[in-house]
C-alpha atoms as a PDB file:
ATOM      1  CA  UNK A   1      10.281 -12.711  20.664  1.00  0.00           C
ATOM      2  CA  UNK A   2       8.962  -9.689  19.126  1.00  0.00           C
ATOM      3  CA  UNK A   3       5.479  -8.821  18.987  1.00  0.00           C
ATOM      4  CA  UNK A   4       4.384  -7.359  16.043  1.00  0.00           C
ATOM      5  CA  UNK A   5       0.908  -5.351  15.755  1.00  0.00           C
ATOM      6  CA  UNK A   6      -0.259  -5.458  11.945  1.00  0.00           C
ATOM      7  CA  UNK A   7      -3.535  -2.821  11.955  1.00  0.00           C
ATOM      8  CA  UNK A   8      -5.532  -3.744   8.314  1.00  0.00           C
ATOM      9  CA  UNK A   9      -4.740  -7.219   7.748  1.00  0.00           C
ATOM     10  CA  UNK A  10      -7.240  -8.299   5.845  1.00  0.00           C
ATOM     11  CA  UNK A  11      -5.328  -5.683   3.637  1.00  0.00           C
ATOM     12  CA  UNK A  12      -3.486  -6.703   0.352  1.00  0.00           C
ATOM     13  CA  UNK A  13      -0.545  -5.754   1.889  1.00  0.00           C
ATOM     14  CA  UNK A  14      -1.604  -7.267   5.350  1.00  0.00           C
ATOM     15  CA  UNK A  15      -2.278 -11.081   3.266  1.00  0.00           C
ATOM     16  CA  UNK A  16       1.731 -10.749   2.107  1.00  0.00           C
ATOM     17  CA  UNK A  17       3.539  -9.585   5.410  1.00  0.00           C
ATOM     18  CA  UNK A  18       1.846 -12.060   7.331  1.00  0.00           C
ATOM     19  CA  UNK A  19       3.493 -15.459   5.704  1.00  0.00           C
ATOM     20  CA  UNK A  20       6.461 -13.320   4.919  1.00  0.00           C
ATOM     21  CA  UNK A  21       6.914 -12.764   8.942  1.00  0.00           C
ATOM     22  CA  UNK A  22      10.646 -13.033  10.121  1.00  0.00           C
ATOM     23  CA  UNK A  23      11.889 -15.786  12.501  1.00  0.00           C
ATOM     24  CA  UNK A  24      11.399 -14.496  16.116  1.00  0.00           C
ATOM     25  CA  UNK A  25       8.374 -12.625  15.357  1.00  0.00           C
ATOM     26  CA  UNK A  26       5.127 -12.859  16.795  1.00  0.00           C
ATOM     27  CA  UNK A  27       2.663 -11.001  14.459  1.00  0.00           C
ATOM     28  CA  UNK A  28      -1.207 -10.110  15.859  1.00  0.00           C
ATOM     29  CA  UNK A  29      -3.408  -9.179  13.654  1.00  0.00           C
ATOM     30  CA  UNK A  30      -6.682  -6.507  13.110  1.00  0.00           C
ATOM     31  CA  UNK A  31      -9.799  -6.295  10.889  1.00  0.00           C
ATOM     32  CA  UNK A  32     -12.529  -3.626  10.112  1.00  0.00           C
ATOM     33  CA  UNK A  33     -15.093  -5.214   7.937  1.00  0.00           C
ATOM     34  CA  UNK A  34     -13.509  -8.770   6.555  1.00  0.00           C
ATOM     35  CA  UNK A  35     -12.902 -10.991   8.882  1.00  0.00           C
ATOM     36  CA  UNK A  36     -10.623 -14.018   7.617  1.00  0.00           C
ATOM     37  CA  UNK A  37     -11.274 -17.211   9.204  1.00  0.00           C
ATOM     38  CA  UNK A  38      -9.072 -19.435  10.708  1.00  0.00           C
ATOM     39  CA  UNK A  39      -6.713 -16.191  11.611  1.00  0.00           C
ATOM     40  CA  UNK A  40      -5.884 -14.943  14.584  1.00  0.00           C
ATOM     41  CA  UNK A  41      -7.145 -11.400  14.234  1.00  0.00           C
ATOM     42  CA  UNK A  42      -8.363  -8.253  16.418  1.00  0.00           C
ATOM     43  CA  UNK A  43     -11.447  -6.701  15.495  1.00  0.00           C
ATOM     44  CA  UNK A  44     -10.196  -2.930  15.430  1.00  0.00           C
ATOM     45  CA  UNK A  45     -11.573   0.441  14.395  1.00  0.00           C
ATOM     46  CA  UNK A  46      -9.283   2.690  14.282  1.00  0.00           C
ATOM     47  CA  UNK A  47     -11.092   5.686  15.116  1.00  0.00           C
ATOM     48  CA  UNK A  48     -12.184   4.154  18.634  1.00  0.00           C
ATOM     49  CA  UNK A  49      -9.554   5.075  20.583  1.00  0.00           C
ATOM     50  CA  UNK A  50     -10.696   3.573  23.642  1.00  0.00           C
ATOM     51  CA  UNK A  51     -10.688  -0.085  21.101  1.00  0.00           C
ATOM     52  CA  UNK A  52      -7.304   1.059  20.175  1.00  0.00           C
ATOM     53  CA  UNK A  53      -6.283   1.011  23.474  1.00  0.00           C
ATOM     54  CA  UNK A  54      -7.653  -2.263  24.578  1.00  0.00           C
ATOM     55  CA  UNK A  55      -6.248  -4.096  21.507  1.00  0.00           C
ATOM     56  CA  UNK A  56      -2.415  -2.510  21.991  1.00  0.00           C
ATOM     57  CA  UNK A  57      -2.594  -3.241  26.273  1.00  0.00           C
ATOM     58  CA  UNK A  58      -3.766  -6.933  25.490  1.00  0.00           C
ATOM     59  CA  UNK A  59      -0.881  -7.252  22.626  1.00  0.00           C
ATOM     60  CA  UNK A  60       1.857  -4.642  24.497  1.00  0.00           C
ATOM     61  CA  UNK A  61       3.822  -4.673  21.118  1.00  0.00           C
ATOM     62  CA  UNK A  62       7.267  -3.658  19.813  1.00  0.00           C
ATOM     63  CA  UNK A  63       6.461  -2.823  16.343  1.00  0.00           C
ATOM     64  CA  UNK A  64       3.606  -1.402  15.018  1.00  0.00           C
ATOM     65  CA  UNK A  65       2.719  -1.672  10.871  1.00  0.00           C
ATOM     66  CA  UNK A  66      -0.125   0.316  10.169  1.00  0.00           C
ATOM     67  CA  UNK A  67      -1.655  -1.007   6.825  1.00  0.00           C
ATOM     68  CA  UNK A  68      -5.685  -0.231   8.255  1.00  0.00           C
ATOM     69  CA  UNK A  69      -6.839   2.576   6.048  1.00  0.00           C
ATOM     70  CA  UNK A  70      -9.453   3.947   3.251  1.00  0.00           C
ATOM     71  CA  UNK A  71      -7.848   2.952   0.369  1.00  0.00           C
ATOM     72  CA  UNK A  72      -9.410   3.588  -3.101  1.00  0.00           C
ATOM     73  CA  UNK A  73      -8.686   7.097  -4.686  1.00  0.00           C
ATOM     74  CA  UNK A  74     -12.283   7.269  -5.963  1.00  0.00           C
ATOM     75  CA  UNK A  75     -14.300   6.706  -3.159  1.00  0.00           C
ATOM     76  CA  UNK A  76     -11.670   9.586  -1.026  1.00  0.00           C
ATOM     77  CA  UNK A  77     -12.410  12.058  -3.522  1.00  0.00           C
ATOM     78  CA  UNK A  78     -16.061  11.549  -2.935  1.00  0.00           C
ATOM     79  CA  UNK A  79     -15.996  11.165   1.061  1.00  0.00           C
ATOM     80  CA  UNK A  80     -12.959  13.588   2.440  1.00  0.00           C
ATOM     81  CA  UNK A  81     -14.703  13.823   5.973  1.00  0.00           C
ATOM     82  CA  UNK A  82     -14.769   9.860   5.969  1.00  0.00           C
ATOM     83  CA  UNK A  83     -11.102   9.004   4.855  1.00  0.00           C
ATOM     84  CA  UNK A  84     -10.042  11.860   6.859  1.00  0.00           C
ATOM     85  CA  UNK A  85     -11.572  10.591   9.770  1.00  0.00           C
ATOM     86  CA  UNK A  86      -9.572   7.221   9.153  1.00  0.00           C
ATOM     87  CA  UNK A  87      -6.537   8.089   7.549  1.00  0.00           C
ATOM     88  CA  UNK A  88      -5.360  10.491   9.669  1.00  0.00           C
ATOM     89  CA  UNK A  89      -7.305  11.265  12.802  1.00  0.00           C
ATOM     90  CA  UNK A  90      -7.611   7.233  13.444  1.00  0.00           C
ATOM     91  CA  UNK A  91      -3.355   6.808  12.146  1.00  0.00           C
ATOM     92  CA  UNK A  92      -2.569   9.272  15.388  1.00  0.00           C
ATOM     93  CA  UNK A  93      -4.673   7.073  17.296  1.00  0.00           C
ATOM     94  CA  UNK A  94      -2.870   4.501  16.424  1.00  0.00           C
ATOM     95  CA  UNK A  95       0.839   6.879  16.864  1.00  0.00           C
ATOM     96  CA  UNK A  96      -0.211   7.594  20.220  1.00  0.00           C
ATOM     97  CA  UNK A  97      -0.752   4.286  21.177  1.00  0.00           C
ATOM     98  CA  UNK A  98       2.408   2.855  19.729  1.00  0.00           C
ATOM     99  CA  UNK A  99       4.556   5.667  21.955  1.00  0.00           C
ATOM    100  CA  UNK A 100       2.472   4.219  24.812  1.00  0.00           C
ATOM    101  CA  UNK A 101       4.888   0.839  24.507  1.00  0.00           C
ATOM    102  CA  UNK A 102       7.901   2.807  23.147  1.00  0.00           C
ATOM    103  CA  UNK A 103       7.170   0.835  19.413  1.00  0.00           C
ATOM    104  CA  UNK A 104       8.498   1.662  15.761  1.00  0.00           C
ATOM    105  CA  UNK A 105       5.485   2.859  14.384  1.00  0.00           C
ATOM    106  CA  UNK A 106       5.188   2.227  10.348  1.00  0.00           C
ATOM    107  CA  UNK A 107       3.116   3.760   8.461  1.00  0.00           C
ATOM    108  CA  UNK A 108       2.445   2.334   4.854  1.00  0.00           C
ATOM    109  CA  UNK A 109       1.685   5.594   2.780  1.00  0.00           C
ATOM    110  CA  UNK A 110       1.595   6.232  -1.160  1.00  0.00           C
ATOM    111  CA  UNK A 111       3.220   7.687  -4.436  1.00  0.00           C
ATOM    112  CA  UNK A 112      -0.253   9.802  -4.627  1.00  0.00           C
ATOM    113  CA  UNK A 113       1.466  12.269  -2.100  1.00  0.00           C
ATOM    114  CA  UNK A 114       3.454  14.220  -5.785  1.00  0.00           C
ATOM    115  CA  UNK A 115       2.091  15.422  -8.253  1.00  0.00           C
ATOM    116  CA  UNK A 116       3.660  13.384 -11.345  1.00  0.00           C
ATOM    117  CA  UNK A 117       4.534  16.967 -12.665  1.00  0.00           C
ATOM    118  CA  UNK A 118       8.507  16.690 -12.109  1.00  0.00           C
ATOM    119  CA  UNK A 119       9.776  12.237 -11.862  1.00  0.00           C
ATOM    120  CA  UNK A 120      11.325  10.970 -10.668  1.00  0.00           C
ATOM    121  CA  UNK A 121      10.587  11.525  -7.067  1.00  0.00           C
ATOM    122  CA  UNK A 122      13.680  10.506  -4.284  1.00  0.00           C
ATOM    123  CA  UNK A 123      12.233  10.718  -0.513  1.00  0.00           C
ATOM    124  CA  UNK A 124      13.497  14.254  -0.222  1.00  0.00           C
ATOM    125  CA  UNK A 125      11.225  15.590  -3.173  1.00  0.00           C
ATOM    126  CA  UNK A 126       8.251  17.889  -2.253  1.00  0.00           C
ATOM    127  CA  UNK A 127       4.693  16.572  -1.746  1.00  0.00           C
ATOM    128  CA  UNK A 128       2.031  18.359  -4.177  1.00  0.00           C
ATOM    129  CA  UNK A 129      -0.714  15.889  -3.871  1.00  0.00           C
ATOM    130  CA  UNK A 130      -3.708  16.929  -6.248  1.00  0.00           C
ATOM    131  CA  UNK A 131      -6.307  14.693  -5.388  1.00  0.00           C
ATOM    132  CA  UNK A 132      -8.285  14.215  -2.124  1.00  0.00           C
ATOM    133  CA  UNK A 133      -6.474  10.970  -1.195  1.00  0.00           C
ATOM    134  CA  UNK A 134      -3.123  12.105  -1.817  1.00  0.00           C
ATOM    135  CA  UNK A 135      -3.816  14.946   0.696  1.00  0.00           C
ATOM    136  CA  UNK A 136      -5.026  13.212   3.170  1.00  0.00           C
ATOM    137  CA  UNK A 137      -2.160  10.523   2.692  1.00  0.00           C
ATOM    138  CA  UNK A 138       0.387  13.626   3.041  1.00  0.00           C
ATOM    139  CA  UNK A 139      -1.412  14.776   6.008  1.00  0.00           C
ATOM    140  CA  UNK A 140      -1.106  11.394   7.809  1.00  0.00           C
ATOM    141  CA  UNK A 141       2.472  11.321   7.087  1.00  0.00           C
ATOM    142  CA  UNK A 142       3.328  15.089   8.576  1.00  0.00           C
ATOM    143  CA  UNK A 143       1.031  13.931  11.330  1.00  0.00           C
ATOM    144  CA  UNK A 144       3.558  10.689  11.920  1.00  0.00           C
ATOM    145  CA  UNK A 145       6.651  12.945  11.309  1.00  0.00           C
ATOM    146  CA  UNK A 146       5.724  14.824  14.453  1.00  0.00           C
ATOM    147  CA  UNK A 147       3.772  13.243  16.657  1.00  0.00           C
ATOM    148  CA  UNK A 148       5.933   9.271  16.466  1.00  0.00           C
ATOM    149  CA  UNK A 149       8.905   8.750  19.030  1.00  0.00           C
ATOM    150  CA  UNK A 150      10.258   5.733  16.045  1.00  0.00           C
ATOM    151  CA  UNK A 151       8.936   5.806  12.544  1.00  0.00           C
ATOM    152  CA  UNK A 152       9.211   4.650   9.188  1.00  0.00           C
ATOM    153  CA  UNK A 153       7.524   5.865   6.384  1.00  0.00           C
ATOM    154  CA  UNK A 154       7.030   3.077   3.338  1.00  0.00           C
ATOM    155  CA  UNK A 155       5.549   4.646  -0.156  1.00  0.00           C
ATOM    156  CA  UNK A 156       4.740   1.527  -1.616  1.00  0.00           C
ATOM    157  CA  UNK A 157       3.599   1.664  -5.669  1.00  0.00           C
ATOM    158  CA  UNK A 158       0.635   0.049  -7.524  1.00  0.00           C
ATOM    159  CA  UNK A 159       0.785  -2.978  -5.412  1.00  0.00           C
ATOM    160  CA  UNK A 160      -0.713  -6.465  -7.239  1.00  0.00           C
ATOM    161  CA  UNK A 161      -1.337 -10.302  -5.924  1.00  0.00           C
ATOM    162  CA  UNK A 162      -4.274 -12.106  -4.837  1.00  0.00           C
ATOM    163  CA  UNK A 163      -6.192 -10.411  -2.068  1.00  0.00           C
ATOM    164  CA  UNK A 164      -7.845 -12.718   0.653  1.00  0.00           C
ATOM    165  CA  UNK A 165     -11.490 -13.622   0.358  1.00  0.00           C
ATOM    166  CA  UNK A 166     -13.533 -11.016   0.327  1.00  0.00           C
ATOM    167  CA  UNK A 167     -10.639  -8.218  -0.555  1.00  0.00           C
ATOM    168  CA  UNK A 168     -10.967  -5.333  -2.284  1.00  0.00           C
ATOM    169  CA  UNK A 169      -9.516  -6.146  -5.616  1.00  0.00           C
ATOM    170  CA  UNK A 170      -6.376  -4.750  -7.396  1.00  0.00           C
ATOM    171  CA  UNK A 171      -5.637  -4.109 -10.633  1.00  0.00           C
ATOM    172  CA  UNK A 172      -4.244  -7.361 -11.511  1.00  0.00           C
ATOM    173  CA  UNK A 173      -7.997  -8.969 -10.251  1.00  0.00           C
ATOM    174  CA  UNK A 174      -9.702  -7.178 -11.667  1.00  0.00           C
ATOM    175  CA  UNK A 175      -7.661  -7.749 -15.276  1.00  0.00           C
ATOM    176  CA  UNK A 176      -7.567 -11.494 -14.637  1.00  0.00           C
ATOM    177  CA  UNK A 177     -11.608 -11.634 -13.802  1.00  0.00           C
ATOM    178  CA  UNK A 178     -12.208  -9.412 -17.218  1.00  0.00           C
ATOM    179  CA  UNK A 179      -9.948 -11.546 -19.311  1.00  0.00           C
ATOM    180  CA  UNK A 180     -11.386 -14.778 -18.042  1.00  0.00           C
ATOM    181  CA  UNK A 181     -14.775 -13.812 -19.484  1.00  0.00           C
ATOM    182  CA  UNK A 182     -13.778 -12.439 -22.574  1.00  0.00           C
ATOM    183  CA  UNK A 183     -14.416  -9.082 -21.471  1.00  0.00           C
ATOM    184  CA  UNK A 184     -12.424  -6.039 -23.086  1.00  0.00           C
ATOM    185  CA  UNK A 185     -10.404  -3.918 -20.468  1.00  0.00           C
ATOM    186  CA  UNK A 186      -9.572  -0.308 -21.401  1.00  0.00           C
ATOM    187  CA  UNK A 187      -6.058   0.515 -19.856  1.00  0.00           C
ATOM    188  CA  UNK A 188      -4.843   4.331 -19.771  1.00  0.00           C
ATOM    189  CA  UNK A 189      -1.473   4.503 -21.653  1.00  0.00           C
ATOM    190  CA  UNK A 190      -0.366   7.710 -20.861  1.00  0.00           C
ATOM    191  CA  UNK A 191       0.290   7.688 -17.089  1.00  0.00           C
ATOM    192  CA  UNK A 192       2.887   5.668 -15.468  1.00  0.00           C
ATOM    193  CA  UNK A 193       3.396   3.259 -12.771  1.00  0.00           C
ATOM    194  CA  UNK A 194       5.502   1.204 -11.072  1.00  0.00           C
ATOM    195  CA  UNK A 195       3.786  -1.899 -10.088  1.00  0.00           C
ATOM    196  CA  UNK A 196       5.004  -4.034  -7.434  1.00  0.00           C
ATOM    197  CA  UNK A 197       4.484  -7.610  -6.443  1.00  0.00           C
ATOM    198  CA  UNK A 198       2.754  -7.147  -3.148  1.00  0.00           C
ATOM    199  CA  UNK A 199       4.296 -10.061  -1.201  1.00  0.00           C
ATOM    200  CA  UNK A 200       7.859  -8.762  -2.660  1.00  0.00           C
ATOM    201  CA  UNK A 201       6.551  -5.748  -0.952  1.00  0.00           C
ATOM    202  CA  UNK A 202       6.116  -7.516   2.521  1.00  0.00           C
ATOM    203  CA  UNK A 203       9.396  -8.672   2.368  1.00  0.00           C
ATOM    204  CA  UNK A 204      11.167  -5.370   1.826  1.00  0.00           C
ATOM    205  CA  UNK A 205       9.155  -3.958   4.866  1.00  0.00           C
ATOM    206  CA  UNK A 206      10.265  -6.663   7.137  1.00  0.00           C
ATOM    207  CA  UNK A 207      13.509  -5.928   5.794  1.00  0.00           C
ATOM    208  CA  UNK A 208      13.694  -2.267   6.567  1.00  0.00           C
ATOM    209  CA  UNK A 209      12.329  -3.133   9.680  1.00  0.00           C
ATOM    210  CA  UNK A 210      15.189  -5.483  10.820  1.00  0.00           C
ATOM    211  CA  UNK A 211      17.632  -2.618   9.175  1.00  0.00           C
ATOM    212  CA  UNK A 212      17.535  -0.560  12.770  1.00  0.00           C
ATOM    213  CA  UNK A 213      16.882   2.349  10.654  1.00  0.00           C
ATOM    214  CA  UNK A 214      14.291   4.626  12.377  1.00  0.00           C
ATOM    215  CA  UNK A 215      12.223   7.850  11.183  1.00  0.00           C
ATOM    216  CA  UNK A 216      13.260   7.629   7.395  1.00  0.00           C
ATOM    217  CA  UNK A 217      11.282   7.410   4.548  1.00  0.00           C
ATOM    218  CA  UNK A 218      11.634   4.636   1.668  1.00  0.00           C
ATOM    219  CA  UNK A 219      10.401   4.561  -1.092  1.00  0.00           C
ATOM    220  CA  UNK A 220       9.326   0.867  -2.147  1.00  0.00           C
ATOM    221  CA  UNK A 221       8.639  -0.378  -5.578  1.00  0.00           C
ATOM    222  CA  UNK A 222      10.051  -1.771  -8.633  1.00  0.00           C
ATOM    223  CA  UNK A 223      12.496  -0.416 -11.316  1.00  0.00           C
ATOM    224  CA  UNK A 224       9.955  -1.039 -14.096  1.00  0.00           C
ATOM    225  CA  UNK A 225       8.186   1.555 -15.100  1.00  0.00           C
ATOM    226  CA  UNK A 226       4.551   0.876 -17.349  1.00  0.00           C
ATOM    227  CA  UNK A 227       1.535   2.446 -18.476  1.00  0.00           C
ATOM    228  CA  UNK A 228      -1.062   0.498 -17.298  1.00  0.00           C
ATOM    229  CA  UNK A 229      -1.760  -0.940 -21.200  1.00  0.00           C
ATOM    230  CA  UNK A 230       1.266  -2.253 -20.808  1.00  0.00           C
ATOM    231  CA  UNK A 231       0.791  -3.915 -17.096  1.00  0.00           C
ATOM    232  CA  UNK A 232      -2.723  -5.511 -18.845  1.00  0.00           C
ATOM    233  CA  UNK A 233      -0.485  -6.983 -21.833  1.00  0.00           C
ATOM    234  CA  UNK A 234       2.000  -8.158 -19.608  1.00  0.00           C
ATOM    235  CA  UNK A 235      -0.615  -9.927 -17.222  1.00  0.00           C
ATOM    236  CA  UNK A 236      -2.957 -11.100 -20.407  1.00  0.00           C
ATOM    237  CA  UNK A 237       1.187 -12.515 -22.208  1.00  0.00           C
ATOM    238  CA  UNK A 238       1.474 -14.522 -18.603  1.00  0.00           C
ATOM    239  CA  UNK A 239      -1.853 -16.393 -17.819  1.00  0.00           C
ATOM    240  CA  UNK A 240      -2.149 -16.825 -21.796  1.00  0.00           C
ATOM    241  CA  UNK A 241      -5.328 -14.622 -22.385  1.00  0.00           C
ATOM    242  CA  UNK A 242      -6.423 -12.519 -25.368  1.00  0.00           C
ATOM    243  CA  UNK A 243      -4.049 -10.034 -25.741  1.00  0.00           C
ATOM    244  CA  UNK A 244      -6.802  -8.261 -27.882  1.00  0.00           C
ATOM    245  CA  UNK A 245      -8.924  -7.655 -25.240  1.00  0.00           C
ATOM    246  CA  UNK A 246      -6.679  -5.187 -23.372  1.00  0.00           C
ATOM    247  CA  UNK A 247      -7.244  -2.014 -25.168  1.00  0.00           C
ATOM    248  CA  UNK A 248      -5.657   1.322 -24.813  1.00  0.00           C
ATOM    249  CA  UNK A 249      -7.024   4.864 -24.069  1.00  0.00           C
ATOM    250  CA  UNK A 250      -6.415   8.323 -22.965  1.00  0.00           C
ATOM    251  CA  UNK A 251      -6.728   9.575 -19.244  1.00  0.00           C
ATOM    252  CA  UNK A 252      -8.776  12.148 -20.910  1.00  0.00           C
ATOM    253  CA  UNK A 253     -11.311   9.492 -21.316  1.00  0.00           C
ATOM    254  CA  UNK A 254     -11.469   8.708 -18.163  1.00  0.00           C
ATOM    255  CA  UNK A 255     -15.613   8.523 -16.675  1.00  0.00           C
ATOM    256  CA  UNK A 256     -16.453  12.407 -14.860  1.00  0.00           C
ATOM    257  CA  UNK A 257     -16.321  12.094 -11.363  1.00  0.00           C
ATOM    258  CA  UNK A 258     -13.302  10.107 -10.861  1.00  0.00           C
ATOM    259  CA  UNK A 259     -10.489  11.447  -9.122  1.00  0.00           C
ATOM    260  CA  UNK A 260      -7.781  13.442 -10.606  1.00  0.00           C
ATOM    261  CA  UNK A 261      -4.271  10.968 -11.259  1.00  0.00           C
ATOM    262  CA  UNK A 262      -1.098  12.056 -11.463  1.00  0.00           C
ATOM    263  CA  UNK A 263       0.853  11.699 -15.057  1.00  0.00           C
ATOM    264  CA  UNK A 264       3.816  10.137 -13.760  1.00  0.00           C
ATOM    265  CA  UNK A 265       5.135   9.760 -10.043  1.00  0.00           C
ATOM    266  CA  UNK A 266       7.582   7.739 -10.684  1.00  0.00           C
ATOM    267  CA  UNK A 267      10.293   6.836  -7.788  1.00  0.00           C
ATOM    268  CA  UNK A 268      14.279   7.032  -7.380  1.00  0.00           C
ATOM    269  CA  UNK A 269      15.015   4.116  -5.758  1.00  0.00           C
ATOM    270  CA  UNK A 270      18.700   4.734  -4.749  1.00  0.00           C
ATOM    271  CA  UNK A 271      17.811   4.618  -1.332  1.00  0.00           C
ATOM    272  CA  UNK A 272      16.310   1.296  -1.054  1.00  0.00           C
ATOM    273  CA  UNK A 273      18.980  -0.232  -3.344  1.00  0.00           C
ATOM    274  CA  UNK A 274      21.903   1.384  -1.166  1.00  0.00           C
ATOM    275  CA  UNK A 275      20.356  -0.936   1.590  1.00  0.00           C
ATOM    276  CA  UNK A 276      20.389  -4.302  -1.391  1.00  0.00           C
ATOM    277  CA  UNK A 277      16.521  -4.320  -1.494  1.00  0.00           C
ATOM    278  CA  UNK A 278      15.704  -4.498  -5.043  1.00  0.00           C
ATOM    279  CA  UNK A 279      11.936  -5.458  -6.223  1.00  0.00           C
ATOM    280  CA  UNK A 280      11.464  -7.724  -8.592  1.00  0.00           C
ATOM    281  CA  UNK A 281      10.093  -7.038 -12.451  1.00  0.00           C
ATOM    282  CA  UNK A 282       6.570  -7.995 -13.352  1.00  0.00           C
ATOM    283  CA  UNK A 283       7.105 -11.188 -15.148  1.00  0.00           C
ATOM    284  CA  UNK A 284       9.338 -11.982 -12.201  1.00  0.00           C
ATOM    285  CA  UNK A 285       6.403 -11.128  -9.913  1.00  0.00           C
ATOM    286  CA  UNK A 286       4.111 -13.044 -11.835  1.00  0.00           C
ATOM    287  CA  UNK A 287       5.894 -15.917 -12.119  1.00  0.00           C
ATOM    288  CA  UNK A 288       6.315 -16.201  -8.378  1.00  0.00           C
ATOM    289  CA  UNK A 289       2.497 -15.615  -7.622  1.00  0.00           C
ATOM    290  CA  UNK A 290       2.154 -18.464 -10.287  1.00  0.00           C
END
């Protein structure tokens, strides 16, 4: 049996690999601030290295999949020492502790690490991050790089599905909670994204992880590429909502004080398809959440 340490999951991400988990896998979970009932789950913060260390000798695992970090672009832009403090300095906590038991440490990172200046982006393409939490993102991963015995590095893009109770939301939420109310949702329509079913998502991680491959980089995401206008449409066309109330508008338009976004980061994904992992479209997505 393999044991399997997931950090963050009461993560999006975290909700997906858990059901997703392969056959002779034993998965033990952690939690910051939302506990999930009725899970087995570690209470864990990551920047306590001695709790780091108590939760990895109790567990003694194999594979590590590091989903625990600050997540939302906004609030990294206005808190750098914060997200630092977790998204790096509390990721080598958790490296160092995964070479401890000789695991594959895997670090879930993000298409914020470019720039969106030259798409599409293969795993070999430079990093010019230009916000806060694409910097810090690009920091963890050079950190992982060289300081993890076995690694993989996933870049999974705009992920969407139903977050457990008390989750941050996604963009698909947060559409779907609008809609229902008869709420209009402005959508930028000149930046583009890849969005990917999250539990899809899950799946190609355990995949890659069963591969063998070790200290590579995949990117993870699906072949669709949308504005986010045309994600809202797409969503508002499959639960049978107002169209009309998904409106578009400029990044330009965007509220002061939000972070700087890329244009258009935008992925190759020969790599993953050499391996046969392909991601499914968004109606496809949808109509498996559904």
């Amino acid at each position: 049996m393999q044991k399997v340490i997931l950090t963050g999951g009461s993560s999006l991400l975290g909700k997906y690999l858990i059901p997703t988990t392969p056959p002779l896998c034993n998965v033990e979970s952690t939690f910051y601030t939302n506990h999930i009932p009725g899970l087995q789950i570690y209470s864990l913060d990551i920047t306590n290295k001695s709790q780091v260390a108590y939760t990895f000798d109790r567990i003694k695992p194999d594979v590590v999949i590091h989903c625990a970090a600050v997540g939302n672009v906004d609030y990294a832009e206005r808190h750098f020492v914060e997200t630092h403090a977790v998204n790096v300095l509390g990721t080598r906590n958790i490296v160092q502790a995964a070479n401890d038991f000789k695991a594959l440490f895997v670090h879930i990172s993000t298409n914020a690490v470019f720039s969106g200046n030259n798409p599409p982006y293969s795993e070999v393409s430079e990093c010019h991050p230009i916000n806060a939490y694409g910097i810090i993102k690009r920091e963890a991963e050079q950190m992982v790089t060289g300081l993890a015995n076995k690694w993989l590095i996933i870049r999974p893009f705009l992920l969407y599905g139903y977050p457990w109770p008390g989750g941050r939301p996604n963009w698909l939420v947060t559409i779907l909670q609008n809609l229902s109310i008869g709420k209009a949702t402005r959508l930028v329509d000149d930046t583009y994204w890849q969005p990917t079913y999250a539990g899809d998502c899950a799946e190609a991680i355990w995949r890659l992880i069963q591969s063998g491959k070790t200290n590579e980089i995949y990117h993870v995401a699906s072949d669709e590429v949308l504005t986010l206008f045309d994600f809202g449409l797409k969503i508002a066309t499959h639960y049978n909502q107002n169209q009309e109330l998904i409106q578009p508008m400029a990044s330009s338009e965007l509220p002061k004080g939000m972070a700087k976004r890329p244009i258009d980061t935008t992925y190759c994904l020969d790599k993953l398809h050499g391996l046969g992992i392909r991601c499914l479209s968004v109606e496809e997505g949808l109509r498996v959440m559904r």
